[in-house]
Protein backbone atom coordinates (compact mmCIF):
# COMPACT_ATOMS: atom_id res chain seq x y z
CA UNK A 1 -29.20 45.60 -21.14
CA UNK A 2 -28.49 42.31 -20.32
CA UNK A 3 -25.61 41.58 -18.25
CA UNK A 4 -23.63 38.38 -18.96
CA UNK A 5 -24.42 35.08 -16.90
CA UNK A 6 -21.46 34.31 -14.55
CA UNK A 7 -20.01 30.88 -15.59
CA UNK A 8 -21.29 27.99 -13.37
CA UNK A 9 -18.63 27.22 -11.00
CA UNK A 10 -17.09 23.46 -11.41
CA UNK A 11 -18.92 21.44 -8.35
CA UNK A 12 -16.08 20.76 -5.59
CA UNK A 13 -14.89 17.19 -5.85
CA UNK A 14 -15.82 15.42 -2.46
CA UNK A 15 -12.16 15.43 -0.05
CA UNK A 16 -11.09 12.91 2.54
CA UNK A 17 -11.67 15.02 5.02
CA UNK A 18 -15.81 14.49 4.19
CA UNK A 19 -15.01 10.22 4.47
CA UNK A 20 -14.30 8.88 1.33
CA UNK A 21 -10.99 7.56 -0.28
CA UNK A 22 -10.61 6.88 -4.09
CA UNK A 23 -9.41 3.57 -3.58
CA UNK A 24 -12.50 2.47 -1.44
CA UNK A 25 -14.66 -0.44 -3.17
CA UNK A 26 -17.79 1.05 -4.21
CA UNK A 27 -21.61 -0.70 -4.49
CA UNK A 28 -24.45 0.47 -6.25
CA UNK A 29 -27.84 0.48 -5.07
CA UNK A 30 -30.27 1.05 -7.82
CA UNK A 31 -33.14 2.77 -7.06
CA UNK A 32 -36.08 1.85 -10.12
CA UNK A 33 -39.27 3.05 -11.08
CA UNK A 34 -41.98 0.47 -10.84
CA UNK A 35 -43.83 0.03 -14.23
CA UNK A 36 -46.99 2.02 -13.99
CA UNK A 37 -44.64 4.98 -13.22
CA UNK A 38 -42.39 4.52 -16.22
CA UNK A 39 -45.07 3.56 -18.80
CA UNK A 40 -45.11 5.78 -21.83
CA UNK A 41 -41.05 7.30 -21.31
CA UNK A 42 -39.37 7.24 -24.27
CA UNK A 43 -35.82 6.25 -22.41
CA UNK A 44 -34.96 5.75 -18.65
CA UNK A 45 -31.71 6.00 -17.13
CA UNK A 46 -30.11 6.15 -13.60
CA UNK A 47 -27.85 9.24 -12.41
CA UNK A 48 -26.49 8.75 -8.79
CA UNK A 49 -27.98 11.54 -6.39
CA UNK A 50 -25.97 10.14 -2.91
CA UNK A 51 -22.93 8.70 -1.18
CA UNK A 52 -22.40 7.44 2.00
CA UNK A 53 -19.87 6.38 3.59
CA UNK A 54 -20.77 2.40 4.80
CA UNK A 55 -18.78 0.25 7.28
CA UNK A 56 -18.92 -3.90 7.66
CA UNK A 57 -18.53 -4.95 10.85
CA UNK A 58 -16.03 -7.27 12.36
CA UNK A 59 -17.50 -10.89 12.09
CA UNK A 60 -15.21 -14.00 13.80
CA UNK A 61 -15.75 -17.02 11.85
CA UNK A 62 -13.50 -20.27 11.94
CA UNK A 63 -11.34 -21.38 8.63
CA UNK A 64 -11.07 -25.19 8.49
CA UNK A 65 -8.61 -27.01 6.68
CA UNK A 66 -9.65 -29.64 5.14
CA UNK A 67 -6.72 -32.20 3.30
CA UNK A 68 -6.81 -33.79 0.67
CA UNK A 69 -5.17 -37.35 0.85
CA UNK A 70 -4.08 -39.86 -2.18
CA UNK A 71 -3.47 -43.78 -1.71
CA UNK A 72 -1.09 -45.20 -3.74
CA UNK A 73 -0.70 -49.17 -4.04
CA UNK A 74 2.56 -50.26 -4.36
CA UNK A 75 3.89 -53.11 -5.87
CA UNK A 76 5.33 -54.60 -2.29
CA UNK A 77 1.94 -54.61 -1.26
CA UNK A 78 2.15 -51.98 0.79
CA UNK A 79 0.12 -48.35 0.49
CA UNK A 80 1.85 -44.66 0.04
CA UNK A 81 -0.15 -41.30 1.73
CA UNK A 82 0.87 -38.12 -0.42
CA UNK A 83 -1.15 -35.26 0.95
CA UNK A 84 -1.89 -32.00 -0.48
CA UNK A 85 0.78 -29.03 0.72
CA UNK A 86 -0.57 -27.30 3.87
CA UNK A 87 -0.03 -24.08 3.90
CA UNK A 88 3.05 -22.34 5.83
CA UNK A 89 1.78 -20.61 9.20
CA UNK A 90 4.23 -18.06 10.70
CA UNK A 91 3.44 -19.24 14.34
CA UNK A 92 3.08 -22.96 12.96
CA UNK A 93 0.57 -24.50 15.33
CA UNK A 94 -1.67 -21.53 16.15
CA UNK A 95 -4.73 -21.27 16.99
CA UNK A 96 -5.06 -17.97 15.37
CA UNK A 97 -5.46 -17.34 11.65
CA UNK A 98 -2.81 -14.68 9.84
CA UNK A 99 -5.48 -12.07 9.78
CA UNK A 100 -6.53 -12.37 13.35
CA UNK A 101 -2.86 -12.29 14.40
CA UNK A 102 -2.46 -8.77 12.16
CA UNK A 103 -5.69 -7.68 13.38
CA UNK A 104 -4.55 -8.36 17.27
CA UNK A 105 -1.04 -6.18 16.74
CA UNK A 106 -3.14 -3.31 14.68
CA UNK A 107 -5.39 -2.91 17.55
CA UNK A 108 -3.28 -2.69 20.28
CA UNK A 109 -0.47 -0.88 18.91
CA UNK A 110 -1.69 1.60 16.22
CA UNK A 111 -5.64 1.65 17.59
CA UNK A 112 -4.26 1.58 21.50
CA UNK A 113 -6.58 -1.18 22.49
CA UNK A 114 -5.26 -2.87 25.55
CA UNK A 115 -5.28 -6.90 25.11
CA UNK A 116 -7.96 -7.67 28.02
CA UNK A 117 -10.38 -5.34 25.36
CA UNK A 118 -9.71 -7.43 22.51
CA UNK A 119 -10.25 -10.51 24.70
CA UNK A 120 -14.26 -8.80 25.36
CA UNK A 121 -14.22 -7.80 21.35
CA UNK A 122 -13.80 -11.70 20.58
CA UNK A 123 -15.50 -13.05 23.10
CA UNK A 124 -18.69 -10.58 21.75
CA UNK A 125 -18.25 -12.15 18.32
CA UNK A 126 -18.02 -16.05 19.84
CA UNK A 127 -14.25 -16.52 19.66
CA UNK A 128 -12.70 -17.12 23.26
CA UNK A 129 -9.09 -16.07 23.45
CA UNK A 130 -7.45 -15.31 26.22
CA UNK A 131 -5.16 -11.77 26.68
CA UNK A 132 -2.53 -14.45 27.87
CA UNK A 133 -2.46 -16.70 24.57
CA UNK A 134 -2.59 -13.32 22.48
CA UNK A 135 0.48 -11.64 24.77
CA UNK A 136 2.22 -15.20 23.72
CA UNK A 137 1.69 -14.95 20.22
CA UNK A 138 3.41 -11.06 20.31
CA UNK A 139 6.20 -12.03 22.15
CA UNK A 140 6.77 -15.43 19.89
CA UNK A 141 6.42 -13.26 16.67
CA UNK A 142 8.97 -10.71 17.64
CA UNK A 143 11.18 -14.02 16.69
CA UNK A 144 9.32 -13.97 12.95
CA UNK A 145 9.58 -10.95 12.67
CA UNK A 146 13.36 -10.60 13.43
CA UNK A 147 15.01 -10.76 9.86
CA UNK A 148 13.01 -8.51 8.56
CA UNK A 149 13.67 -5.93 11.42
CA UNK A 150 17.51 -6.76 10.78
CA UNK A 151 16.96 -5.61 6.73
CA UNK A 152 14.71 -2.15 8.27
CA UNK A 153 18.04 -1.09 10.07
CA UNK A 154 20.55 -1.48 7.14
CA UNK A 155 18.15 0.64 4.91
CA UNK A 156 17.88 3.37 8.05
CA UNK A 157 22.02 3.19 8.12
CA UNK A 158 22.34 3.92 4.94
CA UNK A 159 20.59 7.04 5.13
CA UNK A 160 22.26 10.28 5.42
CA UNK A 161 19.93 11.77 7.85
CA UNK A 162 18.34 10.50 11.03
CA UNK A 163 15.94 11.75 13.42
CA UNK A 164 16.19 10.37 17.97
CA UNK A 165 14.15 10.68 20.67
CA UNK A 166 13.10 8.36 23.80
CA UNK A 167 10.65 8.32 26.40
CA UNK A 168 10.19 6.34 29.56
CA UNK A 169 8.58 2.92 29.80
CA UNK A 170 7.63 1.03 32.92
CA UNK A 171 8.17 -2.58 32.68
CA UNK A 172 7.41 -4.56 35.71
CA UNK A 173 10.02 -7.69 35.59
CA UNK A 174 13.42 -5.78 34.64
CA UNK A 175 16.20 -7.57 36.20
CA UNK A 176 17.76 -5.73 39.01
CA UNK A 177 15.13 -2.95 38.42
CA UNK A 178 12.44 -1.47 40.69
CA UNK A 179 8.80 -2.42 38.81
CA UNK A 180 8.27 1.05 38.90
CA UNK A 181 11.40 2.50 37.98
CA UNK A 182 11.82 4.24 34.47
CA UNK A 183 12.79 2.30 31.40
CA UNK A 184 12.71 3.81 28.00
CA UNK A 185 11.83 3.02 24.84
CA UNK A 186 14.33 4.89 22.27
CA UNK A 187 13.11 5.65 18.40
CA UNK A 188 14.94 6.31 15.36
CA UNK A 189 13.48 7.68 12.06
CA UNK A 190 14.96 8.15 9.08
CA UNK A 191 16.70 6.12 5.73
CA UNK A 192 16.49 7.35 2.38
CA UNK A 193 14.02 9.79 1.62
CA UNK A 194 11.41 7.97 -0.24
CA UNK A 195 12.29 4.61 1.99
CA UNK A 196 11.64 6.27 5.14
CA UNK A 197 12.14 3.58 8.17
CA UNK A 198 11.10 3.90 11.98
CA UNK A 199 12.51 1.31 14.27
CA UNK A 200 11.67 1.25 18.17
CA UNK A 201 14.43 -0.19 20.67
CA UNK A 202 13.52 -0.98 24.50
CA UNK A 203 16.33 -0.93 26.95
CA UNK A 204 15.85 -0.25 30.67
CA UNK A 205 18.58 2.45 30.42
CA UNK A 206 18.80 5.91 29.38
CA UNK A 207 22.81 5.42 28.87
CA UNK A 208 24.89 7.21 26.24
CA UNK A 209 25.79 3.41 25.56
CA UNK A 210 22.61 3.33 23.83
CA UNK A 211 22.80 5.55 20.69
CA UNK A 212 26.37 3.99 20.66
CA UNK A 213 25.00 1.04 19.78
CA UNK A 214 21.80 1.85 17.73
CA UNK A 215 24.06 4.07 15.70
CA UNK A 216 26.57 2.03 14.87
CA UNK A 217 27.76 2.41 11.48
CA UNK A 218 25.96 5.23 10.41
CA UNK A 219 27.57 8.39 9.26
CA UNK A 220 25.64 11.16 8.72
CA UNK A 221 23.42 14.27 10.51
CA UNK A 222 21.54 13.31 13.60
CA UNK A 223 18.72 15.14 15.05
CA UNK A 224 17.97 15.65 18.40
CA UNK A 225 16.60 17.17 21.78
CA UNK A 226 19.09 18.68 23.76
CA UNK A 227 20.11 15.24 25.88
CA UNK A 228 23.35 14.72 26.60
CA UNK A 229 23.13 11.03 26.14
CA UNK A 230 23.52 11.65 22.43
CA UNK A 231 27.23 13.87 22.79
CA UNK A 232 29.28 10.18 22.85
CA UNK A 233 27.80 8.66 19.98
CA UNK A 234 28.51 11.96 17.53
CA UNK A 235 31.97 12.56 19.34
CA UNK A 236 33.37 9.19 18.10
CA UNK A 237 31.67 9.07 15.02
CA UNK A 238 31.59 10.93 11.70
CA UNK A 239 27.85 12.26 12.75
CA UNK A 240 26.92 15.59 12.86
CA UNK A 241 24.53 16.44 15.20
CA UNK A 242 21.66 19.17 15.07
CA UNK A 243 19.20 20.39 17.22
CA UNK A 244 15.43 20.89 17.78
CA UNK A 245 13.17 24.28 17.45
CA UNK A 246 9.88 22.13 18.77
CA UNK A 247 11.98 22.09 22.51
CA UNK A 248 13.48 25.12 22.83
CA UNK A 249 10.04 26.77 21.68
CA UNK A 250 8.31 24.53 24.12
CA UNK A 251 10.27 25.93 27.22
CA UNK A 252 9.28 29.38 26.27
CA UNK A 253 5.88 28.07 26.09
CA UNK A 254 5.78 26.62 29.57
CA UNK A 255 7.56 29.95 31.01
CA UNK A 256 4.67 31.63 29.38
CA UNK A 257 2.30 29.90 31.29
CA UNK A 258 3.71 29.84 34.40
CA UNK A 259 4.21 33.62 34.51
CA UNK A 260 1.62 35.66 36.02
CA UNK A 261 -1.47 37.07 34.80
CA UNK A 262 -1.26 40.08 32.88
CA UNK A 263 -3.60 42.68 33.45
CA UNK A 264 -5.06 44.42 30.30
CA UNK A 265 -2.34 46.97 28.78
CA UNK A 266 0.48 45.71 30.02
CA UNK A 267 3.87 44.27 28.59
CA UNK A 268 3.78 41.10 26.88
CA UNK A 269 5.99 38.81 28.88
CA UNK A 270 9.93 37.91 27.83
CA UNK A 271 9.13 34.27 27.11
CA UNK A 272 5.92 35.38 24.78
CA UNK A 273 8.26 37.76 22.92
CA UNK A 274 10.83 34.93 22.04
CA UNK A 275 7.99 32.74 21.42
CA UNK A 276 7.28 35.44 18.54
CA UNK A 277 10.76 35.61 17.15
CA UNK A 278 10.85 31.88 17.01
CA UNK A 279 7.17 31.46 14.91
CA UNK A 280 9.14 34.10 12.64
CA UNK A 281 11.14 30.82 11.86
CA UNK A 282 8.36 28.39 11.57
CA UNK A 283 6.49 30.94 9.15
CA UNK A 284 9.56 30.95 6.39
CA UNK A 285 9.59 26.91 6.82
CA UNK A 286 6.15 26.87 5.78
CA UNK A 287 6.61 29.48 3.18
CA UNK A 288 9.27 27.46 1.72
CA UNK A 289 8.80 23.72 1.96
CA UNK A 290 7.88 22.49 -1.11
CA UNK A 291 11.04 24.11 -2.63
CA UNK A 292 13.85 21.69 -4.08
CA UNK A 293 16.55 21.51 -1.06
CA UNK A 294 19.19 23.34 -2.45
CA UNK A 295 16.57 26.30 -2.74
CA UNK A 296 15.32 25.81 0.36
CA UNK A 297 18.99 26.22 1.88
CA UNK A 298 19.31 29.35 -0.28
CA UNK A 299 16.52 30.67 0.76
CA UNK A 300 17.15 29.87 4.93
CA UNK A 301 20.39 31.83 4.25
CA UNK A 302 18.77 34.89 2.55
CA UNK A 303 15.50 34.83 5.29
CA UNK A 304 16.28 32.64 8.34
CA UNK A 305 19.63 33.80 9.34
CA UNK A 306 18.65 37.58 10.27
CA UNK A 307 15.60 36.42 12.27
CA UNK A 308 17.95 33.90 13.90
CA UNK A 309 20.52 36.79 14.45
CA UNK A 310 18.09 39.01 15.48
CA UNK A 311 17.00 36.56 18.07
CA UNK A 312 20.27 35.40 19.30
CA UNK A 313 21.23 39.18 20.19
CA UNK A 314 17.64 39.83 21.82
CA UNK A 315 18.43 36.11 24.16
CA UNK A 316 22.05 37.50 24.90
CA UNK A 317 20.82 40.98 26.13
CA UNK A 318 17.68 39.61 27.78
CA UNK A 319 19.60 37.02 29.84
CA UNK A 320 20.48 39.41 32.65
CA UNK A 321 16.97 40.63 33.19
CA UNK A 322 15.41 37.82 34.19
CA UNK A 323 15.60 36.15 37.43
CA UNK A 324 17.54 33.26 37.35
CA UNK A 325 15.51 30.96 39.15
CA UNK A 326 12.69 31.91 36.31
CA UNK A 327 11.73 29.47 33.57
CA UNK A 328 12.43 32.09 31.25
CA UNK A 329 16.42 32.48 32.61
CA UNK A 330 16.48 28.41 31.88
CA UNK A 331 14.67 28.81 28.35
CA UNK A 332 16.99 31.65 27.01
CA UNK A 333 20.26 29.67 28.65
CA UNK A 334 18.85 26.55 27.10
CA UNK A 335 18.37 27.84 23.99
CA UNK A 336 22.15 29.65 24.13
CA UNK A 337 24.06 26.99 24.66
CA UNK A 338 21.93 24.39 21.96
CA UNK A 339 22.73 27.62 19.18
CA UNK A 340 25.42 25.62 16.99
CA UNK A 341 22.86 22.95 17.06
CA UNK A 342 19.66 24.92 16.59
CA UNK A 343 21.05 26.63 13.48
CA UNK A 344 22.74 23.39 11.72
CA UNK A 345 18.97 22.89 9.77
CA UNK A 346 19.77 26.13 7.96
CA UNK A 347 22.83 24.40 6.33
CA UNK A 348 21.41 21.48 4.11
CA UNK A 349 17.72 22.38 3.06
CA UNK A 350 17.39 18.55 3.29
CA UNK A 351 17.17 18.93 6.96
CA UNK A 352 14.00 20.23 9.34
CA UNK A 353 14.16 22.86 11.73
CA UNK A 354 13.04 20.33 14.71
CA UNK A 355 12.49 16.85 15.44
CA UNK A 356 8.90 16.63 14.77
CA UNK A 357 8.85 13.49 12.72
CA UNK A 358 10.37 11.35 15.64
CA UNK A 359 8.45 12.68 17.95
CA UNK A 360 5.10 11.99 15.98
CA UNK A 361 6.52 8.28 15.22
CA UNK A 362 6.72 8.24 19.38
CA UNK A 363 3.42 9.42 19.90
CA UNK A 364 1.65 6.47 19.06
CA UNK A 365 3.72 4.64 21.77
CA UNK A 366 2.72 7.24 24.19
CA UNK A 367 -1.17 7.16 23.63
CA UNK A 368 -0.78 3.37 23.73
CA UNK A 369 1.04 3.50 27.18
CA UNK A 370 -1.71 5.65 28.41
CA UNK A 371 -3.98 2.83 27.75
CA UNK A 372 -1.83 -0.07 28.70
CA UNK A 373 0.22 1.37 31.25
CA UNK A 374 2.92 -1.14 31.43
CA UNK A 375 4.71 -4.19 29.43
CA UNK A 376 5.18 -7.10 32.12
CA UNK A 377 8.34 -8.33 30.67
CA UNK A 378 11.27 -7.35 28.85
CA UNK A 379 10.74 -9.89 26.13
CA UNK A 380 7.33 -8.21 25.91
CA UNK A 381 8.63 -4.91 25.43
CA UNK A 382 10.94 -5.55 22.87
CA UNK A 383 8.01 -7.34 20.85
CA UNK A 384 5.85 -4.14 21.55
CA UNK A 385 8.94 -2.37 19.94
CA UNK A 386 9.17 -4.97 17.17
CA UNK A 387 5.37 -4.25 16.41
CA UNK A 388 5.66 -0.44 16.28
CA UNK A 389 8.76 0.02 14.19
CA UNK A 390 6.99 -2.64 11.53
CA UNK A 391 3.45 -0.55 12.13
CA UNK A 392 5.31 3.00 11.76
CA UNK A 393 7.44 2.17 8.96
CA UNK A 394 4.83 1.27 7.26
CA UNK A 395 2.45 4.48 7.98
CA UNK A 396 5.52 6.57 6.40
CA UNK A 397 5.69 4.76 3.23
CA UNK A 398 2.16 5.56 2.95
CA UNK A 399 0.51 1.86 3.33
CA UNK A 400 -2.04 0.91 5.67
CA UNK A 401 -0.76 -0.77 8.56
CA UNK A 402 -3.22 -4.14 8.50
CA UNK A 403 -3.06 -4.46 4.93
CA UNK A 404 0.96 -4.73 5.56
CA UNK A 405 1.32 -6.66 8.54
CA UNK A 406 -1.68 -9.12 7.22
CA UNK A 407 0.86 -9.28 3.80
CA UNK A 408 4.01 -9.68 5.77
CA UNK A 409 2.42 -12.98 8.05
CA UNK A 410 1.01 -14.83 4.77
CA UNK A 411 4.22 -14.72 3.41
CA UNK A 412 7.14 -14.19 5.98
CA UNK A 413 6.47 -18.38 7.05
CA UNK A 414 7.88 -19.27 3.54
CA UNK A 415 10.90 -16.53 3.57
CA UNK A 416 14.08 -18.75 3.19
CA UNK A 417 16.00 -16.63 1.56
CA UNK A 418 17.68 -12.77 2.12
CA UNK A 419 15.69 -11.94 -1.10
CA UNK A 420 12.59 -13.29 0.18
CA UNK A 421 12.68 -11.05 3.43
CA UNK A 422 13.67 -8.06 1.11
CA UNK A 423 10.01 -9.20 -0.61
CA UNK A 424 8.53 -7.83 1.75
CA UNK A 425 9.76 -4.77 2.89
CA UNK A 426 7.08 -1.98 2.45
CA UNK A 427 8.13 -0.26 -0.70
CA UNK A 428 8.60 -3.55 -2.48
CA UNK A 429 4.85 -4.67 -1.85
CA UNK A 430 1.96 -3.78 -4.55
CA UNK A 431 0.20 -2.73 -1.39
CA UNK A 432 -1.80 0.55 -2.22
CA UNK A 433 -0.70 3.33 -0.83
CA UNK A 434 -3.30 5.15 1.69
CA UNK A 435 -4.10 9.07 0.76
CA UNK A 436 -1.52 11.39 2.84
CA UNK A 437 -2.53 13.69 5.22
């Protein structure tokens, strides 16, 4: 007896993790039979048999603008130029074309490229710009780019739920601070949910006057480390504030480290335990995130709260048997006294259990500071801050950040109106949005 052929399986559509996106433009090399080898067929046809994934490397060329001029005779004798509109240029006289400028900002701040590399990438492809002129055309855009920055921060403050975080910054000519003392550069994430906004601030201080004034007017939830620097800011304003699972896991994490070797067969360490009850946490967020978020706050009731009781009483009893000078003593204490704050996700299923979206907004910063080290000036900070928040915004609405920046610079020159800003904010562009993931 015969036994029945297994159905052919369907053949697994190529991913982007193997290097293709749908919305790439596609050529087609034909590959043909000469005649001799197709003589006699009685049909031919082509079926493609490969992909690969092609690039088209950068190539500098120079645009010229040539005008077109019309003489009019008058009837006094005398002649009348009109000229043919030229078109608007965000920088006005600039050496630099629209796409070079949004090709400059992508590579240094979203491809980490310090300036004096681009100044070796040009000069490779016959274009001689100096790191100087380019640092000049950042800092004189932060002024172009200023409205629309203004519009980004009234669609975050009208959001309901924000997400803080800061990290240091050196900048070498702060007035009445050390070159290498720490500055910081402070970002906020959040808006609406499908207008998501991320807007970097430089100041050189670390103050609780800070979120006082980057907060202003918003009432809502705010989502933090454990800093103290935001207390003022929620105190005197209708904002709740909530805490951060990423930190308080990430002190355990160090205490694990730091502890001593264990040999084979013995006790798992306190701050490994805790580490355990915590992923307990983690796992039901996982379980449960593509839920609607009233089910997902049902459902943090029902499953979070008696792994988050069950953790609070193991942290209470624990305390005392540790040494206090351990990193474990200051990860349990740490993670006491943030509890109101470290619960208040479980409340609105809207919310996240830790700050992980600022923080990966921040990253890029950080990678890029690795790179560059420093900004020179304050007025070059704050356009590095500019340039991320316009970058970052636009990576969260899904849109690739040349295609946006290289939109925003054709058309932000002829903006004259409020409307005309609001143009080009990122989920008003046709821009295509790049695959998530």
């Amino acid at each position: 007896e015969l036994a029945e052929a297994e159905p052919k399986k369907p053949r697994k559509r190529r991913t982007k993790a193997d290097g293709f996106d749908e919305n790439l433009p596609r050529i087609q090399v034909r590959l043909t039979l000469d005649e001799d080898e197709k003589a006699g067929a009685n049909k031919t046809f082509f079926s493609k048999v490969k992909e690969e994934l092609d690039i088209v490397p950068a190539q500098a060329r120079v645009i010229e603008y040539w005008q077109e001029k019309a003489v009019f005779e008058q009837e006094d004798g005398t002649q009348q130029l009109a000229c043919a509109a030229r078109p608007v240029h965000p920088l006005g006289k600039c050496l630099a074309s629209v796409r070079l400028l949004a090709w400059i900002l992508v590579a240094k701040y979203a491809d980490a490229l310090p300036l004096y590399r681009l100044e070796g990438i040009l000069k490779r492809h016959g274009g001689h710009i100096s790191r100087t002129t380019m640092a000049n055309w950042i800092i004189r855009l932060d002024d172009v780019f200023k409205p629309l920055i203004n519009l980004l921060r009234e669609q975050q403050l009208d959001g309901d739920y924000l997400q803080a975080d800061e990290t240091r910054l050196q900048v070498l000519k702060e007035t009445g601070k050390a070159a290498q003392s720490d500055k910081w550069m402070w970002v906020i994430r959040g808006g609406p949910p499908d207008q998501p906004v991320v807007l970097y601030h430089y100041d050189p201080s670390r103050s609780e006057e800070v979120p006082l004034r980057l907060l202003d007017g918003f009432e809502g939830v705010l989502q933090t480390d454990g800093y103290a620097g935001y207390n003022r800011v929620c105190r005197e304003n209708p904002i709740t504030r909530i805490g951060c699972w990423d930190h308080a896991r990430r002190k355990f994490v160090e205490a694990g480290k730091a502890a001593p070797t264990k040999k084979k067969g013995t006790k798992v360490s306190k701050a490994d335990v805790a580490i355990g009850k915590i992923r307990k946490l983690y796992a039901i967020e996982k379980r449960i995130e593509t839920l609607p978020a009233e089910e997902k706050t049902r459902q943090r009731q029902q499953l979070a709260q008696p792994v988050l009781d069950d953790l609070k009483a193991w942290l209470e009893k624990n305390s005392t048997r540790v040494p206090r000078d351990s990193l474990t003593y200051k990860a349990i204490q740490y993670t006491l006294n943030q509890w109101d704050l470290l619960t208040g996700y479980c409340q609105d299923g809207k919310l996240h259990i830790s700050n992980v979206l600022a923080e990966n907004a921040i990253r890029p910063f950080a990678v890029g500071r690795k790179n560059w080290l420093f900004a020179d000036t304050p007025r070059g900070a704050k356009a590095s801050a500019t340039v991320y928040s316009l970058i970052e915004t636009a990576k969260a609405n899904g849109i690739e950040p040349f295609a946006y920046l290289n939109h925003v610079l054709q058309h932000i020159g002829n903006a004259k109106m409020v409307e005309d800003v609001e143009a080009l904010l990122p989920w008003n562009t046709s821009l295509n949005k790049m695959q998530k993931g």
